[in-house]
N, C-alpha and C. Protein backbone atom coordinates (compact mmCIF):
# COMPACT_ATOMS: atom_id res chain seq x y z
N UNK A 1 0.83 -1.20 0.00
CA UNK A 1 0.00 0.00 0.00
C UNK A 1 0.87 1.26 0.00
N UNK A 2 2.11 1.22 0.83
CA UNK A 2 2.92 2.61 0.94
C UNK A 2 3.52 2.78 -0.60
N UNK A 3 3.59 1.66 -1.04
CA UNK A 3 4.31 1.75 -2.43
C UNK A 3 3.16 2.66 -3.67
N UNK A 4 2.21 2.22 -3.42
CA UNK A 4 1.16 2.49 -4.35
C UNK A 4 1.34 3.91 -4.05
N UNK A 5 1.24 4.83 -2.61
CA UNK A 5 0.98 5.81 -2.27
C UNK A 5 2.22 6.41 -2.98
N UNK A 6 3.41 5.84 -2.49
CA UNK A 6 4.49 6.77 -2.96
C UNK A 6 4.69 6.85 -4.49
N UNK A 7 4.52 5.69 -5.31
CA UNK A 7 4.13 6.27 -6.77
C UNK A 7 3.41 6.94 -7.20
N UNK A 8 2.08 7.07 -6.21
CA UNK A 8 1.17 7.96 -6.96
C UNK A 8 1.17 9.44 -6.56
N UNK A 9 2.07 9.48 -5.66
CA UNK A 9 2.27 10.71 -5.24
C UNK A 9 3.92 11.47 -6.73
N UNK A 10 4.79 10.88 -6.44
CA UNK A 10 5.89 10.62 -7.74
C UNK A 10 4.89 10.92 -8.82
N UNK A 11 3.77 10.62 -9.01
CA UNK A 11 3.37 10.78 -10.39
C UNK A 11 2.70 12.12 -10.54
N UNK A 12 1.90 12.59 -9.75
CA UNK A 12 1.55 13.92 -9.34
C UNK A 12 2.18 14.83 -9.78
N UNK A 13 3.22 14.39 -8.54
CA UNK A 13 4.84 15.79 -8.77
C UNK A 13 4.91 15.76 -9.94
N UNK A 14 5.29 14.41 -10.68
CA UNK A 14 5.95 14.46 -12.07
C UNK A 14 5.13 15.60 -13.08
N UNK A 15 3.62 14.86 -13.14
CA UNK A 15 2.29 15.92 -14.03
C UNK A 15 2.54 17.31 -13.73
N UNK A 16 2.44 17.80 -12.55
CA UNK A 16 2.67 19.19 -12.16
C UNK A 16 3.56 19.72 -11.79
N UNK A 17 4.75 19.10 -12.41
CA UNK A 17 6.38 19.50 -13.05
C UNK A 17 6.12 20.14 -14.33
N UNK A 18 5.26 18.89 -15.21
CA UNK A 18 5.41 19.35 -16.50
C UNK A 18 4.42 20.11 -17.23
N UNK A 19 3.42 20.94 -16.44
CA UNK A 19 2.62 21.77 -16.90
C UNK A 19 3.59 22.90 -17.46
N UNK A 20 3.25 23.65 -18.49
CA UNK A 20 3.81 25.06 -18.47
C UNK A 20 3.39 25.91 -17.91
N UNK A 21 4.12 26.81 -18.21
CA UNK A 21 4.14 27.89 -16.83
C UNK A 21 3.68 29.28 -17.75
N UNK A 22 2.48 29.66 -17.68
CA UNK A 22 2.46 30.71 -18.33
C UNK A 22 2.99 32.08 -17.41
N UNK A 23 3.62 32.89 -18.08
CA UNK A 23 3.76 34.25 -17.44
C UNK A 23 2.89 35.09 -17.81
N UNK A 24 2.20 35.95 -17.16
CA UNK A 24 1.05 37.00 -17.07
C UNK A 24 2.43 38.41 -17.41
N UNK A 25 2.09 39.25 -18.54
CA UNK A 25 2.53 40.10 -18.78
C UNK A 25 1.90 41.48 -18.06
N UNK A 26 2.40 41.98 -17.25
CA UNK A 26 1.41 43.22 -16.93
C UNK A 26 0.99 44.50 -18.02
N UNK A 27 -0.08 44.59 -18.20
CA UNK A 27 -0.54 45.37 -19.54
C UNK A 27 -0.69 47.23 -18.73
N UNK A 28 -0.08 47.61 -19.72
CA UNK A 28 0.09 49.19 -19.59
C UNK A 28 -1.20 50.17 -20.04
N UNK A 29 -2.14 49.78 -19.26
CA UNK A 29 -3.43 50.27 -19.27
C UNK A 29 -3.46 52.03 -19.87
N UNK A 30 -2.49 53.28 -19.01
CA UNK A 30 -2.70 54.33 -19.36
C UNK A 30 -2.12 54.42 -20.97
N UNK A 31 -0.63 53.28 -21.13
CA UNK A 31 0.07 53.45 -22.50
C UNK A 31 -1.44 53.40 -24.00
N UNK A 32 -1.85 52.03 -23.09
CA UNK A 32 -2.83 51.68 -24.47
C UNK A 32 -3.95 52.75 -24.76
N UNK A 33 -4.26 54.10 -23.69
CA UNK A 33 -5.31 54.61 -23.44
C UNK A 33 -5.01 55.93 -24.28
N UNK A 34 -3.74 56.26 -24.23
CA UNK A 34 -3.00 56.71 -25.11
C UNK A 34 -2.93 56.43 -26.69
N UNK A 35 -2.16 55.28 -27.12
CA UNK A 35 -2.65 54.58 -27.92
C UNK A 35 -3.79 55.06 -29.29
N UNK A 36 -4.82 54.51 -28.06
CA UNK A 36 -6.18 54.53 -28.72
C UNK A 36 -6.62 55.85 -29.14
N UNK A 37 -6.41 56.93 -28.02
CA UNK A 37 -6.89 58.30 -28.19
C UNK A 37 -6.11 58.69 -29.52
N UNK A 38 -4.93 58.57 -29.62
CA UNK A 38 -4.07 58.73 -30.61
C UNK A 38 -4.95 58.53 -31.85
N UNK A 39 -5.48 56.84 -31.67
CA UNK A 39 -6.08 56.69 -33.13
C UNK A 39 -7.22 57.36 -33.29
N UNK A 40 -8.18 57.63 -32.23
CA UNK A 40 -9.72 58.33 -32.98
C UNK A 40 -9.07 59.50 -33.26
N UNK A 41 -8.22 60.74 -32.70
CA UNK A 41 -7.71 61.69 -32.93
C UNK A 41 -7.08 62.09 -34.22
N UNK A 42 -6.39 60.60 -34.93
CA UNK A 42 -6.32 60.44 -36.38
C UNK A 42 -7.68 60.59 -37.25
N UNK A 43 -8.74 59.50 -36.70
CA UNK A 43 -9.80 59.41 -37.03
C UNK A 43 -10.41 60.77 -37.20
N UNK A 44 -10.91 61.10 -36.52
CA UNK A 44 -11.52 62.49 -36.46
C UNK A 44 -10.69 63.95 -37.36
N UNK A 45 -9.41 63.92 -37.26
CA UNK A 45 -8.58 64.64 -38.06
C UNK A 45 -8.77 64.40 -39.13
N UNK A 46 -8.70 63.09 -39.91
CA UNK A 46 -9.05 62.49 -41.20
C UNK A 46 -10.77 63.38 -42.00
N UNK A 47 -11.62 63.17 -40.71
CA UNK A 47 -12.80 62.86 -41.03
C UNK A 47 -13.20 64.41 -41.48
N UNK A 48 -12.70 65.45 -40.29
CA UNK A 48 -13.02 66.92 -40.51
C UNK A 48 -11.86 67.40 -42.03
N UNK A 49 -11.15 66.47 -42.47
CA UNK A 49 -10.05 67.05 -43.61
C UNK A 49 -11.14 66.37 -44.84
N UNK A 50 -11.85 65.80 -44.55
CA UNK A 50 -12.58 64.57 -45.72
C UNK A 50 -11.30 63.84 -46.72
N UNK A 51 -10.76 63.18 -45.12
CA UNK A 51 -9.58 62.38 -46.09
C UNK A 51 -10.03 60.95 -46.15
N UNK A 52 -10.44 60.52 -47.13
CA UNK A 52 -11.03 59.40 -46.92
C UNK A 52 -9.96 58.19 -46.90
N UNK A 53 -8.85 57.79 -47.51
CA UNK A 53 -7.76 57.19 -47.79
C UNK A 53 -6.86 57.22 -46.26
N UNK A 54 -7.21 57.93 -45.25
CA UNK A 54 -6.51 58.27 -44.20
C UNK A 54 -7.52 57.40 -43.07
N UNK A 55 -8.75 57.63 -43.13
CA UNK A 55 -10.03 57.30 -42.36
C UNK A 55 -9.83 55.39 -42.97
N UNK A 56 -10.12 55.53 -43.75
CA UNK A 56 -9.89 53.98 -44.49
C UNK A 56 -8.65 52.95 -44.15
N UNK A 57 -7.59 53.74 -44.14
CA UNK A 57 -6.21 53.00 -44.05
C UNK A 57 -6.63 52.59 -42.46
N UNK A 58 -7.34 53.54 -41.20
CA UNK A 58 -7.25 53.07 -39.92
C UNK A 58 -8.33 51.87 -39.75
N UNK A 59 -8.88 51.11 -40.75
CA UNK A 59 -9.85 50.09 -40.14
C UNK A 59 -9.36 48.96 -40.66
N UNK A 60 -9.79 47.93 -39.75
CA UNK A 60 -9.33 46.67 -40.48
C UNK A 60 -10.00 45.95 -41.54
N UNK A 61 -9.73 44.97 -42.67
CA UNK A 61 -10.08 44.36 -43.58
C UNK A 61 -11.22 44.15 -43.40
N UNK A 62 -11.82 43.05 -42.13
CA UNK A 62 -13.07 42.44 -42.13
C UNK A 62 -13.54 42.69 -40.96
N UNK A 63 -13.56 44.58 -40.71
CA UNK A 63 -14.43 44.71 -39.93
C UNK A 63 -15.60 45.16 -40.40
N UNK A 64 -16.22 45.24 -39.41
CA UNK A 64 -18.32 45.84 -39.45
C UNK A 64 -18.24 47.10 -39.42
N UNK A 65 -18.89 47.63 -40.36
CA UNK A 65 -19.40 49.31 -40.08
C UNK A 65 -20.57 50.06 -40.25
N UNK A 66 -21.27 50.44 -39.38
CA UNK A 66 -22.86 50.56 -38.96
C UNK A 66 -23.25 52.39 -39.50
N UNK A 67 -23.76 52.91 -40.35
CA UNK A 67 -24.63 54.18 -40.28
C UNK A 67 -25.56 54.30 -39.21
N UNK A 68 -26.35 55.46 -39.23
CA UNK A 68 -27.19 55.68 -38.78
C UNK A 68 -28.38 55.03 -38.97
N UNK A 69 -28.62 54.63 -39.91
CA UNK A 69 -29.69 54.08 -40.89
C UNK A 69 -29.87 52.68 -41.07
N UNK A 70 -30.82 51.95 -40.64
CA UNK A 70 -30.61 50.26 -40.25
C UNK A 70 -30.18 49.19 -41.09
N UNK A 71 -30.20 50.28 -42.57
CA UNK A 71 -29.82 49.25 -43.61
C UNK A 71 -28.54 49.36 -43.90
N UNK A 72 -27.48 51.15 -43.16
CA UNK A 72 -26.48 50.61 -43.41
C UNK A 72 -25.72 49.99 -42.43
N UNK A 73 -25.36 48.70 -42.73
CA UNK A 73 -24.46 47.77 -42.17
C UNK A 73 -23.14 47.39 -43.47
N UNK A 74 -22.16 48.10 -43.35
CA UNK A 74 -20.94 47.62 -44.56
C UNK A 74 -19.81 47.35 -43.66
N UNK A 75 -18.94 46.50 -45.16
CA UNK A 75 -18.14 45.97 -44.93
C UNK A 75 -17.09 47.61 -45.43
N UNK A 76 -15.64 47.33 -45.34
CA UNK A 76 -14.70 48.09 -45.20
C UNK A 76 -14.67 49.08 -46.99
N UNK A 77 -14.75 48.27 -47.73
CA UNK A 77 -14.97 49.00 -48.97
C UNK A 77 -16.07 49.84 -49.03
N UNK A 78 -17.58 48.92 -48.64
CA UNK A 78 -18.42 49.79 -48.96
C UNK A 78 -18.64 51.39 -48.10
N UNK A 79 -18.04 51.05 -47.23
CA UNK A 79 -17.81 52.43 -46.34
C UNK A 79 -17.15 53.78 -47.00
N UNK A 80 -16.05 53.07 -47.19
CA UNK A 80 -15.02 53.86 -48.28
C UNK A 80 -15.81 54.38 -49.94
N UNK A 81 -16.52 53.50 -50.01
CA UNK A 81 -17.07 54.08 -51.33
C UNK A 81 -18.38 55.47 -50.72
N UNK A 82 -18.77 54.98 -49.62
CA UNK A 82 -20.03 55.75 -49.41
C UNK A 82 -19.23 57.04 -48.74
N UNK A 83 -18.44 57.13 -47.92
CA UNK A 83 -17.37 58.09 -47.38
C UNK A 83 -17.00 59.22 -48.53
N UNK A 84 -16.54 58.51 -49.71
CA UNK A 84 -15.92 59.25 -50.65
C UNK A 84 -17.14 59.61 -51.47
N UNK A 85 -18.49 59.25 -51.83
CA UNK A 85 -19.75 60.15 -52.18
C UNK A 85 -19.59 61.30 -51.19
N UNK A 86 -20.38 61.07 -50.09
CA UNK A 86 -20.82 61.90 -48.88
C UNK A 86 -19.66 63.24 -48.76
N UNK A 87 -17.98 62.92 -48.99
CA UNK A 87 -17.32 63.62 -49.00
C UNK A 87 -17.15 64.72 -50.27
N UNK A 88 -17.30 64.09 -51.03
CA UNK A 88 -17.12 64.92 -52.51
C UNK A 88 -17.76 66.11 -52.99
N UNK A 89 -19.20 66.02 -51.99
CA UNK A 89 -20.27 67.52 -51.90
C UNK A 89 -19.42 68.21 -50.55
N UNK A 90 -19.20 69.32 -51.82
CA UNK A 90 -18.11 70.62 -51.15
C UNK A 90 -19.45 71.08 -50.44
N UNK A 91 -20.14 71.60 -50.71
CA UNK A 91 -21.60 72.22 -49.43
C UNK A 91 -21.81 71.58 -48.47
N UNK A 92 -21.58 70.77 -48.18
CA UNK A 92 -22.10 69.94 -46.88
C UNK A 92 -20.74 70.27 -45.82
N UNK A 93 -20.77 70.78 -44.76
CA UNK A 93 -20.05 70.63 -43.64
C UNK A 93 -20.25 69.41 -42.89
N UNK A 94 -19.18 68.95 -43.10
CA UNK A 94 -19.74 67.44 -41.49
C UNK A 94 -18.49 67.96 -40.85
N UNK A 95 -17.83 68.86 -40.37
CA UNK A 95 -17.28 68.86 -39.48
C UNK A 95 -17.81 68.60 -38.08
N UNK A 96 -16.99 68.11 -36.97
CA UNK A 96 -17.54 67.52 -35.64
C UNK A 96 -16.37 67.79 -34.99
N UNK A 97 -16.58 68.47 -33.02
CA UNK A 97 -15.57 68.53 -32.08
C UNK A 97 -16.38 67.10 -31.04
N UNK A 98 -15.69 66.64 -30.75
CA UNK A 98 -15.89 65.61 -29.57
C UNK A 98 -16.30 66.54 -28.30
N UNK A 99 -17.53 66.32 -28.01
CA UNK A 99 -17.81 66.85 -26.64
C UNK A 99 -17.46 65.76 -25.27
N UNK A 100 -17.25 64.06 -25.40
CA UNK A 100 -17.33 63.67 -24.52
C UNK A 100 -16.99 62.32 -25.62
N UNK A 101 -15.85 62.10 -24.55
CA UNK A 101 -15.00 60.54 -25.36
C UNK A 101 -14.66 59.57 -24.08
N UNK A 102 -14.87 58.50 -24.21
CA UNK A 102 -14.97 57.49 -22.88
C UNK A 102 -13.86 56.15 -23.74
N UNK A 103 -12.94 55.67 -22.93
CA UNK A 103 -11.93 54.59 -23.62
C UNK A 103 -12.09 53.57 -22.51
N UNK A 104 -12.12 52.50 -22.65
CA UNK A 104 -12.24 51.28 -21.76
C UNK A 104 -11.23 50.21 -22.71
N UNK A 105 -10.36 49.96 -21.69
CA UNK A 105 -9.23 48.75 -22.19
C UNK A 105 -9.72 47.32 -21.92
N UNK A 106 -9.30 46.83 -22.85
CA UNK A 106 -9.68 45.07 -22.31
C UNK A 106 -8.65 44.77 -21.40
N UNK A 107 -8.96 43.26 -20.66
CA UNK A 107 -7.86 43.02 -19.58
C UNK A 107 -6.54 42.82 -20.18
N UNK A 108 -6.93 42.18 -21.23
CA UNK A 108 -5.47 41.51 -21.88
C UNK A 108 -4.80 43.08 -22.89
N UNK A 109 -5.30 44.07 -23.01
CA UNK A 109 -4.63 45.19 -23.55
C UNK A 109 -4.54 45.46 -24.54
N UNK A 110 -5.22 44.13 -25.87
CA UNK A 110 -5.32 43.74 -27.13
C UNK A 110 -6.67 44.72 -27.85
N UNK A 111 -7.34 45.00 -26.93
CA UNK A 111 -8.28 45.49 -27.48
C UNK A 111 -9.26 47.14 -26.85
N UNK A 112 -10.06 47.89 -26.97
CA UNK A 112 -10.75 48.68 -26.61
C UNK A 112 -12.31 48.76 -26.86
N UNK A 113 -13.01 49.43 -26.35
CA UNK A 113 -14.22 50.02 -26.65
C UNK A 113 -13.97 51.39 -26.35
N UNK A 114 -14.76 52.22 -27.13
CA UNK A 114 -14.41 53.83 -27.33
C UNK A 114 -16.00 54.04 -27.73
N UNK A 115 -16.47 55.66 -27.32
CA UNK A 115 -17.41 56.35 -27.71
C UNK A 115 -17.26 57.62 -27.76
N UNK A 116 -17.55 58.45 -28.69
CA UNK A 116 -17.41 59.70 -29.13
C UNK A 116 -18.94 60.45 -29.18
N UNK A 117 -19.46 61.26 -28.46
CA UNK A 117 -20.52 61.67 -28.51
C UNK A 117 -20.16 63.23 -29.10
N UNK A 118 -21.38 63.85 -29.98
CA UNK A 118 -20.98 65.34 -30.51
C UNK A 118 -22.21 65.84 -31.33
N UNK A 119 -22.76 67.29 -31.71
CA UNK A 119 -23.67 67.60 -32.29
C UNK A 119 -22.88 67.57 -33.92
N UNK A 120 -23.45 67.20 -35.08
CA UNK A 120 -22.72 67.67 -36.33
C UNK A 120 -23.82 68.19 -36.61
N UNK A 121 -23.49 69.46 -37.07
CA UNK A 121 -24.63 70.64 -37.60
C UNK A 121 -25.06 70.19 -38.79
N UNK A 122 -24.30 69.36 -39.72
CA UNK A 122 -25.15 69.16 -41.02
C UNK A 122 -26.04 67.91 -40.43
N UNK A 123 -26.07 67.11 -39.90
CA UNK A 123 -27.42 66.22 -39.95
C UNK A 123 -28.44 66.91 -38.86
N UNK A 124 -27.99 67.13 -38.02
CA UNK A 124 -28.61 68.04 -36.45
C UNK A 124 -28.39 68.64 -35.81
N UNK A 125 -28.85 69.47 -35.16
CA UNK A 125 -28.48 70.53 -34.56
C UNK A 125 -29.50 70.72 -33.20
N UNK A 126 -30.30 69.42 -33.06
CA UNK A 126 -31.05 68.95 -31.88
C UNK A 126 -30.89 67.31 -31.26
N UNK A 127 -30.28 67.08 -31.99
CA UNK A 127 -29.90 65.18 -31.55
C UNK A 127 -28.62 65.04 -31.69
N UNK A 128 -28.14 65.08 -30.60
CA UNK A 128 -26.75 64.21 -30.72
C UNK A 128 -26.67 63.15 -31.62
N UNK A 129 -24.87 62.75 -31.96
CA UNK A 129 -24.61 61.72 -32.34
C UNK A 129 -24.06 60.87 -30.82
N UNK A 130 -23.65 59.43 -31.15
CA UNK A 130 -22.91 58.99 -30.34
C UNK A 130 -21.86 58.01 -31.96
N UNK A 131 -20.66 57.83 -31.38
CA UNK A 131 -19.82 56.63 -32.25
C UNK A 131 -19.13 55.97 -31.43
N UNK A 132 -19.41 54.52 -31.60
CA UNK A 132 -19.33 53.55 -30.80
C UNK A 132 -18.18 52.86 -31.56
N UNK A 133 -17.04 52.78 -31.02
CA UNK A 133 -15.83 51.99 -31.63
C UNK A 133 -15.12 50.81 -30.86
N UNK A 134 -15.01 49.51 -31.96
CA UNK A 134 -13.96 48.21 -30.97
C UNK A 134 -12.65 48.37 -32.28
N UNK A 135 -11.83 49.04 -31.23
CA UNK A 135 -10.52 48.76 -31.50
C UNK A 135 -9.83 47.18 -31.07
N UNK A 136 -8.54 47.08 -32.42
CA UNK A 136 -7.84 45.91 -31.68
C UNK A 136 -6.74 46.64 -32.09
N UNK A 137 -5.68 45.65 -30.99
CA UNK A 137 -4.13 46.02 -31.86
C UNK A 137 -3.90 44.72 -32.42
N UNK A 138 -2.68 45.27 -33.59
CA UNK A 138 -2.86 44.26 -34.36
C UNK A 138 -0.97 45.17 -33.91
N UNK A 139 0.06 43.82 -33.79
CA UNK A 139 1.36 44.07 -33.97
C UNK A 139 1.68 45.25 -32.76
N UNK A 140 1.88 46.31 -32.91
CA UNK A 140 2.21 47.83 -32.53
C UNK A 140 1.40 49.00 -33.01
N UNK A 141 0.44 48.60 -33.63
CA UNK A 141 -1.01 49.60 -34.36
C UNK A 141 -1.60 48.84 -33.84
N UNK A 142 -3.08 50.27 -33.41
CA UNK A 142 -4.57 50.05 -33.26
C UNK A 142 -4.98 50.15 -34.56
N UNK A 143 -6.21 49.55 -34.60
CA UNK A 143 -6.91 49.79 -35.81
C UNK A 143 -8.32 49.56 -35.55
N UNK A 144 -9.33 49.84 -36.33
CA UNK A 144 -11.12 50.07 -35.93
C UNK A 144 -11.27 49.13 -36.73
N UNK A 145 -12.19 47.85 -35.74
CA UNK A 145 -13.23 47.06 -36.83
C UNK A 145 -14.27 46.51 -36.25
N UNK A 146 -14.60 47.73 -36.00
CA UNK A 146 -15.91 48.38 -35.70
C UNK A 146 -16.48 49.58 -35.74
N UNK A 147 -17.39 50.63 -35.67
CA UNK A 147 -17.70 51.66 -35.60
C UNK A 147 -19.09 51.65 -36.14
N UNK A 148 -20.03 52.41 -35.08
CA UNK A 148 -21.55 52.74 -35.49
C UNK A 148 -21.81 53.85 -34.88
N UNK A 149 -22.34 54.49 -36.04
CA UNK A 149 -22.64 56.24 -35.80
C UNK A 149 -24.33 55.61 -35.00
N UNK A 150 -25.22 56.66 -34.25
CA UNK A 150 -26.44 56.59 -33.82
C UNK A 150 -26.63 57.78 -33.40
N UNK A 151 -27.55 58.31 -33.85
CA UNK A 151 -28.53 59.24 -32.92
C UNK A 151 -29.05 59.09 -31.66
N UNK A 152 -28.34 59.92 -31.02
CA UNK A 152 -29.02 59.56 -29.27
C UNK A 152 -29.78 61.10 -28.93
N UNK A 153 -31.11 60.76 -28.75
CA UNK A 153 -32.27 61.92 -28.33
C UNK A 153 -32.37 61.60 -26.98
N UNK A 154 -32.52 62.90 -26.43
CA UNK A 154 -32.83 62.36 -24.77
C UNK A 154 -33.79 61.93 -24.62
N UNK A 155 -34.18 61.63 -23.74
CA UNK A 155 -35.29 60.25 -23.27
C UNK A 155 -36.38 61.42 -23.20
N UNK A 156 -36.11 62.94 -22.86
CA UNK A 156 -37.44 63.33 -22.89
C UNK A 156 -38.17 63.78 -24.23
N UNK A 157 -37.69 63.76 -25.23
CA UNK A 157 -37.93 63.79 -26.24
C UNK A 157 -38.04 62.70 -27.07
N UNK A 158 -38.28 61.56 -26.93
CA UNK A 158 -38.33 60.19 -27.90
C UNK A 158 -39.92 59.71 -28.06
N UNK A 159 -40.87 60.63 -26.93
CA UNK A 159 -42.45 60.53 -27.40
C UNK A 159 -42.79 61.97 -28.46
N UNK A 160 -41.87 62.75 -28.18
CA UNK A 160 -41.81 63.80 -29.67
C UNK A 160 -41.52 63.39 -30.82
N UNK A 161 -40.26 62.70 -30.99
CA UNK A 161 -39.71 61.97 -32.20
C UNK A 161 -40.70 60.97 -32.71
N UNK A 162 -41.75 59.77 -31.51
CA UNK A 162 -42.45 59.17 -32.07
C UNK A 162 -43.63 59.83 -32.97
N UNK A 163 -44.60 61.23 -31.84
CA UNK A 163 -45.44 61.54 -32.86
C UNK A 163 -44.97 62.24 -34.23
N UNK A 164 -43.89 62.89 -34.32
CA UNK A 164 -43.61 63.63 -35.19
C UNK A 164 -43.11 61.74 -36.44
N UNK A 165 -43.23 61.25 -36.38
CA UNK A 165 -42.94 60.17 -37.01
C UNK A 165 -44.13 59.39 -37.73
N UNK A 166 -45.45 59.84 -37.11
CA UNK A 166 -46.52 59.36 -37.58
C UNK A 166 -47.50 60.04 -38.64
């Protein structure tokens, strides 16, 4: 019986010898917060220049990208094509200042959620926007593959918006 015990104890040790050992990297929460601000700050620079090739280069291949509008849901081209319409009418101002930007890091540091809330005078000038962004890093760059513009009305006004809708 002591024999049984002492091998099976020997065998234990041995198993949980040979696990690996992961090391936990500590992630630089303010660096990445940085980072990120960096990129909407591109973003937004891009967007008020109507550089579309600049706005484009920051998203990834096969991310999602949401309008205001329920049908638009595109992929990375079709954005870029609709970007570069929308941009090309010199009359239209879409310039936008960020009134209120919120960054949340993932644990592992790989990734973000971001929101940009702001009035743009060419669609409204009574409803906010909000833009909702999932950053990843990819290498030593962030990049967006994600982003959805929305109209956010305050709650006391959304039985106005309904009748005025009917």
């Amino acid at each position: 019986m002591k024999k049984t015990i002492y091998i099976f104890s020997i065998a234990v040790i041995i198993i949980a010898a040979c696990q690996p050992k992961t090391k936990t990297v500590p992630v630089d929460t303010a660096a990445a917060k940085i980072a990120v601000t960096t990129l909407l700050d591109q973003y937004n620079s891009a967007w008020n220049a109507k550089d579309v090739s600049t706005m484009t280069a920051l998203l990834t291949d096969d991310g999602l990208f949401c309008g205001t509008d329920p049908s638009e849901l595109m992929d990375k081209r079709t954005l870029s094509a609709g970007w570069t319409q929308a941009m090309s009418d010199t009359s239209m101002n879409f310039n936008y200042s960020v009134d209120k930007r919120e960054i949340r890091i993932a644990a592992d540091g790989n990734s973000a959620i971001a929101l940009e809330q702001f009035y743009m005078n060419a669609i409204s000038q009574k409803i906010p926007v909000r833009i909702i962004f999932h950053v990843v890093k990819s290498g030593d760059n962030w990049m967006i593959d994600f982003l959805c513009w929305a109209f956010i009305p305050k709650n006391e006004d959304i039985g106005k918006l309904n009748k005025a809708l009917d």
